[in-house]
C-alpha atoms as a PDB file:
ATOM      1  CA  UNK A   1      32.397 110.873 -40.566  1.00  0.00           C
ATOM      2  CA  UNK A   2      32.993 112.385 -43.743  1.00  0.00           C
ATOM      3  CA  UNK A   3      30.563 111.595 -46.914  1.00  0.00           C
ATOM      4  CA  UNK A   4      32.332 110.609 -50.047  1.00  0.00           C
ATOM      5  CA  UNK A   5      32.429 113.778 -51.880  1.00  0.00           C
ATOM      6  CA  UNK A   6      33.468 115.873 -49.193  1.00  0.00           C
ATOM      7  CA  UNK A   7      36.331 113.579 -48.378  1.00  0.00           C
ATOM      8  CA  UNK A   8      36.860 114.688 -52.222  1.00  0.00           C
ATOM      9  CA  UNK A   9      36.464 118.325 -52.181  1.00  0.00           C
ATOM     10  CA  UNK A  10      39.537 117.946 -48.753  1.00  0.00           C
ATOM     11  CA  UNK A  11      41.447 116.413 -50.777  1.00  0.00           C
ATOM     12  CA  UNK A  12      41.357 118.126 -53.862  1.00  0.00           C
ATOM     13  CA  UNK A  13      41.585 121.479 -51.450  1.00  0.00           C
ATOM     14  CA  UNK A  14      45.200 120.112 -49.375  1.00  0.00           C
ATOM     15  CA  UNK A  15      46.875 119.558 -53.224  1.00  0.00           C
ATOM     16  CA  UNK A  16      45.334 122.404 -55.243  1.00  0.00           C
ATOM     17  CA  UNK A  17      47.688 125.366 -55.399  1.00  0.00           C
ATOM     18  CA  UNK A  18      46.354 127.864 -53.234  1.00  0.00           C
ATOM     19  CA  UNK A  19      45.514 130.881 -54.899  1.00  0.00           C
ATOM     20  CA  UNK A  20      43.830 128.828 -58.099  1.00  0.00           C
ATOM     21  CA  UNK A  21      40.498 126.961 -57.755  1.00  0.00           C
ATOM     22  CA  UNK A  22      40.384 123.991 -60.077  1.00  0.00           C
ATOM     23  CA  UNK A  23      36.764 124.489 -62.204  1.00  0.00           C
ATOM     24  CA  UNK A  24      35.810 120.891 -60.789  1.00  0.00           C
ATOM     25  CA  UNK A  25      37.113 121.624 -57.193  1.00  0.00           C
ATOM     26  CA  UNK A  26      34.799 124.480 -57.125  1.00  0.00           C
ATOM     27  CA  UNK A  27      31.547 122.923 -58.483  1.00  0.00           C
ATOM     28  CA  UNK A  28      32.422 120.351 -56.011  1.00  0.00           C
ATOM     29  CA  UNK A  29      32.573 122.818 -53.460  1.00  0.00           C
ATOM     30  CA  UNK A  30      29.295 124.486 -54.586  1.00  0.00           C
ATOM     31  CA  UNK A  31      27.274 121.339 -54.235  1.00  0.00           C
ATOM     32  CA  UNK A  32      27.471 120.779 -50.773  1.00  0.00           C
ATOM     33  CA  UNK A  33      25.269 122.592 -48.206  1.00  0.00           C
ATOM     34  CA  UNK A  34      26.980 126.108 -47.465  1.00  0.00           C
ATOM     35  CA  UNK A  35      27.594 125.251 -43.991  1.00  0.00           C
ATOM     36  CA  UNK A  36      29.375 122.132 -44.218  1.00  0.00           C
ATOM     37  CA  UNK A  37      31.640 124.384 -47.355  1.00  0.00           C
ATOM     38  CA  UNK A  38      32.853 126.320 -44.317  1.00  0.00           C
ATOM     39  CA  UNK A  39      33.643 123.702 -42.260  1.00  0.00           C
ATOM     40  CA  UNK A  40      35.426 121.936 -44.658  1.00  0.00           C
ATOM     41  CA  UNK A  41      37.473 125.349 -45.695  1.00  0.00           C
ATOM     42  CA  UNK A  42      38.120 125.930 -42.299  1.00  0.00           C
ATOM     43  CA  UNK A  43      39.630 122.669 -41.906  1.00  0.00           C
ATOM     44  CA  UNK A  44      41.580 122.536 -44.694  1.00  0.00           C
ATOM     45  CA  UNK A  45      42.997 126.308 -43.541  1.00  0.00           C
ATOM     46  CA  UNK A  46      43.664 124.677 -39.896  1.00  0.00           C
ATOM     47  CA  UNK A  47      46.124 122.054 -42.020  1.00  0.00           C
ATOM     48  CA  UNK A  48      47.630 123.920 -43.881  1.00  0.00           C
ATOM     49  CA  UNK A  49      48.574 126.764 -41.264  1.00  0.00           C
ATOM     50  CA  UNK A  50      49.895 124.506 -38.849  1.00  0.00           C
ATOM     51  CA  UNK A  51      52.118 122.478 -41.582  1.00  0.00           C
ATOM     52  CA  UNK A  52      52.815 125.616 -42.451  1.00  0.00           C
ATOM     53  CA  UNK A  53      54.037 127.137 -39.270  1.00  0.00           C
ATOM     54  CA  UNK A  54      56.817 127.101 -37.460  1.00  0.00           C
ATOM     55  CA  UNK A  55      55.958 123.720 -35.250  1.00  0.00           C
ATOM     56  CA  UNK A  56      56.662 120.275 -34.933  1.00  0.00           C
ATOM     57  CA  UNK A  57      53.444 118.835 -36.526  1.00  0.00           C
ATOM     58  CA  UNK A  58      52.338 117.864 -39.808  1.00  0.00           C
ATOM     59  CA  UNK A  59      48.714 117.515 -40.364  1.00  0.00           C
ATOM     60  CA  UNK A  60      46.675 115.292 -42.565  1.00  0.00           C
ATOM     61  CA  UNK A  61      43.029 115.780 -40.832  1.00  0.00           C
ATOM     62  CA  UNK A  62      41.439 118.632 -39.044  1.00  0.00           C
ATOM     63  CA  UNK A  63      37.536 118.445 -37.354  1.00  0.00           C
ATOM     64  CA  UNK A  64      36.417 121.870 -36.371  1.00  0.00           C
ATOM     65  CA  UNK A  65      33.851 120.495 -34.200  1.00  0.00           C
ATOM     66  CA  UNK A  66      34.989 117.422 -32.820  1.00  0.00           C
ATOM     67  CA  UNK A  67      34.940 117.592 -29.209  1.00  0.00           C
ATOM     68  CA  UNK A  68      32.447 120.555 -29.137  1.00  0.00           C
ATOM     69  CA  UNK A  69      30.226 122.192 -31.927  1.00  0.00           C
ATOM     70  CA  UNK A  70      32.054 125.464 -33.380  1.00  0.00           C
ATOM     71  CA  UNK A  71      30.021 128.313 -33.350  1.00  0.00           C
ATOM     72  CA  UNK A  72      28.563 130.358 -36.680  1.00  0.00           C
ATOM     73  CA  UNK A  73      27.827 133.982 -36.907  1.00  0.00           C
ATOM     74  CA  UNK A  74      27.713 135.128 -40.491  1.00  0.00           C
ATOM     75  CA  UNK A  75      31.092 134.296 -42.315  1.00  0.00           C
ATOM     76  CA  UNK A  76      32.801 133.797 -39.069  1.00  0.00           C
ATOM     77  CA  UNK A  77      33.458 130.308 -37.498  1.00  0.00           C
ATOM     78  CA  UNK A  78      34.766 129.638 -33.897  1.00  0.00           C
ATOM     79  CA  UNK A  79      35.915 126.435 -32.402  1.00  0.00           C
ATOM     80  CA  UNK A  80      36.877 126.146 -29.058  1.00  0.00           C
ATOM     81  CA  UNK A  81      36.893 122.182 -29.387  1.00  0.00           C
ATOM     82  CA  UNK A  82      38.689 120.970 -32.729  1.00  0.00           C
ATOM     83  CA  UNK A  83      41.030 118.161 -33.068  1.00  0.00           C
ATOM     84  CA  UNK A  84      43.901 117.665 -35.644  1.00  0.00           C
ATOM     85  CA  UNK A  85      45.795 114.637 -36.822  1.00  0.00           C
ATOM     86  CA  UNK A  86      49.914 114.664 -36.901  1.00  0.00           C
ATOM     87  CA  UNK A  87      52.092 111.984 -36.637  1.00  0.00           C
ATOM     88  CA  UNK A  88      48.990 109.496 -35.556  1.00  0.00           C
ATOM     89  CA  UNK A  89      48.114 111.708 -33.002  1.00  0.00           C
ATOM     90  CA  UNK A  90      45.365 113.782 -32.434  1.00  0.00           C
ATOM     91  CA  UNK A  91      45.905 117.065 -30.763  1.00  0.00           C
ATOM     92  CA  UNK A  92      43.284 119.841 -29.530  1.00  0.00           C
ATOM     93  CA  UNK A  93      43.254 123.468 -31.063  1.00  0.00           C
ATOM     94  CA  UNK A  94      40.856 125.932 -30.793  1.00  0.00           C
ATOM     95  CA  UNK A  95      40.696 128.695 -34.268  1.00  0.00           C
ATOM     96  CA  UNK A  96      38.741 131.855 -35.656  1.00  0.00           C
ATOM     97  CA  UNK A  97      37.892 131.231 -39.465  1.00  0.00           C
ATOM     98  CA  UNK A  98      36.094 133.831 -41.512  1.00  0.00           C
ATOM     99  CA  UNK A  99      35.282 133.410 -44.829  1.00  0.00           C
ATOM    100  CA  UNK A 100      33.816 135.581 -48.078  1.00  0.00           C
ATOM    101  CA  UNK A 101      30.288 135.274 -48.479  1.00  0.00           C
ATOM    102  CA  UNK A 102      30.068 132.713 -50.803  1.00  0.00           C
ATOM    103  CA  UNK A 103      32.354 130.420 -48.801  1.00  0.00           C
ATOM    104  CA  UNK A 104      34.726 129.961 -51.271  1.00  0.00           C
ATOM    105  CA  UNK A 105      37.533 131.592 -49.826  1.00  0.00           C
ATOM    106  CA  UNK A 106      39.033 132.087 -46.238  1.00  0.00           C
ATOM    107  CA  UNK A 107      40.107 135.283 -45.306  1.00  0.00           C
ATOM    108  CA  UNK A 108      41.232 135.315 -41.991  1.00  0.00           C
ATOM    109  CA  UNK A 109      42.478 132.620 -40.053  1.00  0.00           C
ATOM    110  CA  UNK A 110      43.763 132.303 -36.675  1.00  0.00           C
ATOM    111  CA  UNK A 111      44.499 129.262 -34.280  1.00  0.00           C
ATOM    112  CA  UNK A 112      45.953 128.115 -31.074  1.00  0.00           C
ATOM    113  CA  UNK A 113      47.383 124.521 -30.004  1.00  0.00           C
ATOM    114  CA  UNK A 114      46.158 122.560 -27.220  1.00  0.00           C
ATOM    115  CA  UNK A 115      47.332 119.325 -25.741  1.00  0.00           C
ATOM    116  CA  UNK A 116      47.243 116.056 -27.131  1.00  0.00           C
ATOM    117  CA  UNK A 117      44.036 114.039 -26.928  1.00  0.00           C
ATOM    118  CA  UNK A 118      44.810 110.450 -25.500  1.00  0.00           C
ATOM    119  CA  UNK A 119      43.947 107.719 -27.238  1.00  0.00           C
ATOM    120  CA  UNK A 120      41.846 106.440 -24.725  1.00  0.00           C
ATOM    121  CA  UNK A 121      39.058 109.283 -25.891  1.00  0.00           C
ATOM    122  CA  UNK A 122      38.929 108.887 -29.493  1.00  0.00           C
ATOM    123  CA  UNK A 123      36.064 106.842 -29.499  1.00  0.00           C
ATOM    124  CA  UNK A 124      34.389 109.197 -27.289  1.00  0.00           C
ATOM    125  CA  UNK A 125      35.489 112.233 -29.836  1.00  0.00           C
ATOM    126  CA  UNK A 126      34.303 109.746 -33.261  1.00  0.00           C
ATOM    127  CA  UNK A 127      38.154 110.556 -33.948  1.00  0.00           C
ATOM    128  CA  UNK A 128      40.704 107.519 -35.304  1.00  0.00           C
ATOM    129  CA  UNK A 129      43.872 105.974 -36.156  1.00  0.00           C
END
C-alpha cells in the first residue's frame, strides 16, 4: 500500500501538466527514496499512456510490481507482472520504463496489455476495489 505522501506525489503527477514540474511536486518527489521515485514515475507513465492510447481503458492506478517484483538495472525498470485499474477492474501489463538519472523524468516508455485479473486474486495480488 501506498504511504501518504506518495499517494501525494501520484496525484499531483496524473493532474500536473506534463512538461512543467510544480516546485512542490518536485521537492515532493525528491524526498522519497530514489527507488520508490521510479516506481512511482513509472506508474504514473503506465496511466497516462494507456488513457492515452488508442484502447478501451481508462486508468486511475498502476502497480509496477504487483504480481511480481519489476526488475532495476540503472535507469531502466522492467515489469513483467504489473497490474492497472480501469473501469473497477484490474488488468495485467507488462512495460520497459527508463528514466534520467535523477529520476525525475521518464524517457522512454513502452508497455503491453495482458488479461484481466479476476477478482477472485486481488487479495492474493494486495490489489482492490
Amino acid at each position: 500500500m501506498l504511504k501518504p505522501l506518495a499517494a501525494l506525489v501520484i496525484f499531483g503527477l496524473m493532474v500536473a501538466p506534463a512538461k512543467a514540474v510544480d516546485p512542490r511536486l518536485e521537492a515532493s518527489l525528491m524526498r522519497l527514496d530514489p527507488a520508490e521515485r521510479f516506481a512511482q514515475l513509472c506508474d504514473v507513465e503506465a496511466i497516462n499512456r494507456i488513457r492515452h492510447d488508442a484502447n478501451a481503458f481508462h486508468p486511475d492506478r498502476a502497480l509496477a510490481d504487483a504480481i511480481s517484483p519489476a526488475q532495476r538495472n540503472g535507469n531502466r525498470l522492467v515489469g513483467k507482472g504489473a497490474a492497472f485499474r480501469s473501469a473497477g477492474h484490474w488488468y495485467r501489463y507488462s512495460f520497459s520504463c527508463e528514466a534520467s538519472p535523477d529520476r525525475m523524468k521518464i524517457t522512454a516508455f513502452d508497455y503491453r496489455i495482458g488479461a484481466m485479473i479476476p477478482a477472485a486474486q486481488w487479495a492474493k495480488f494486495g490489489l482492490w476495489q
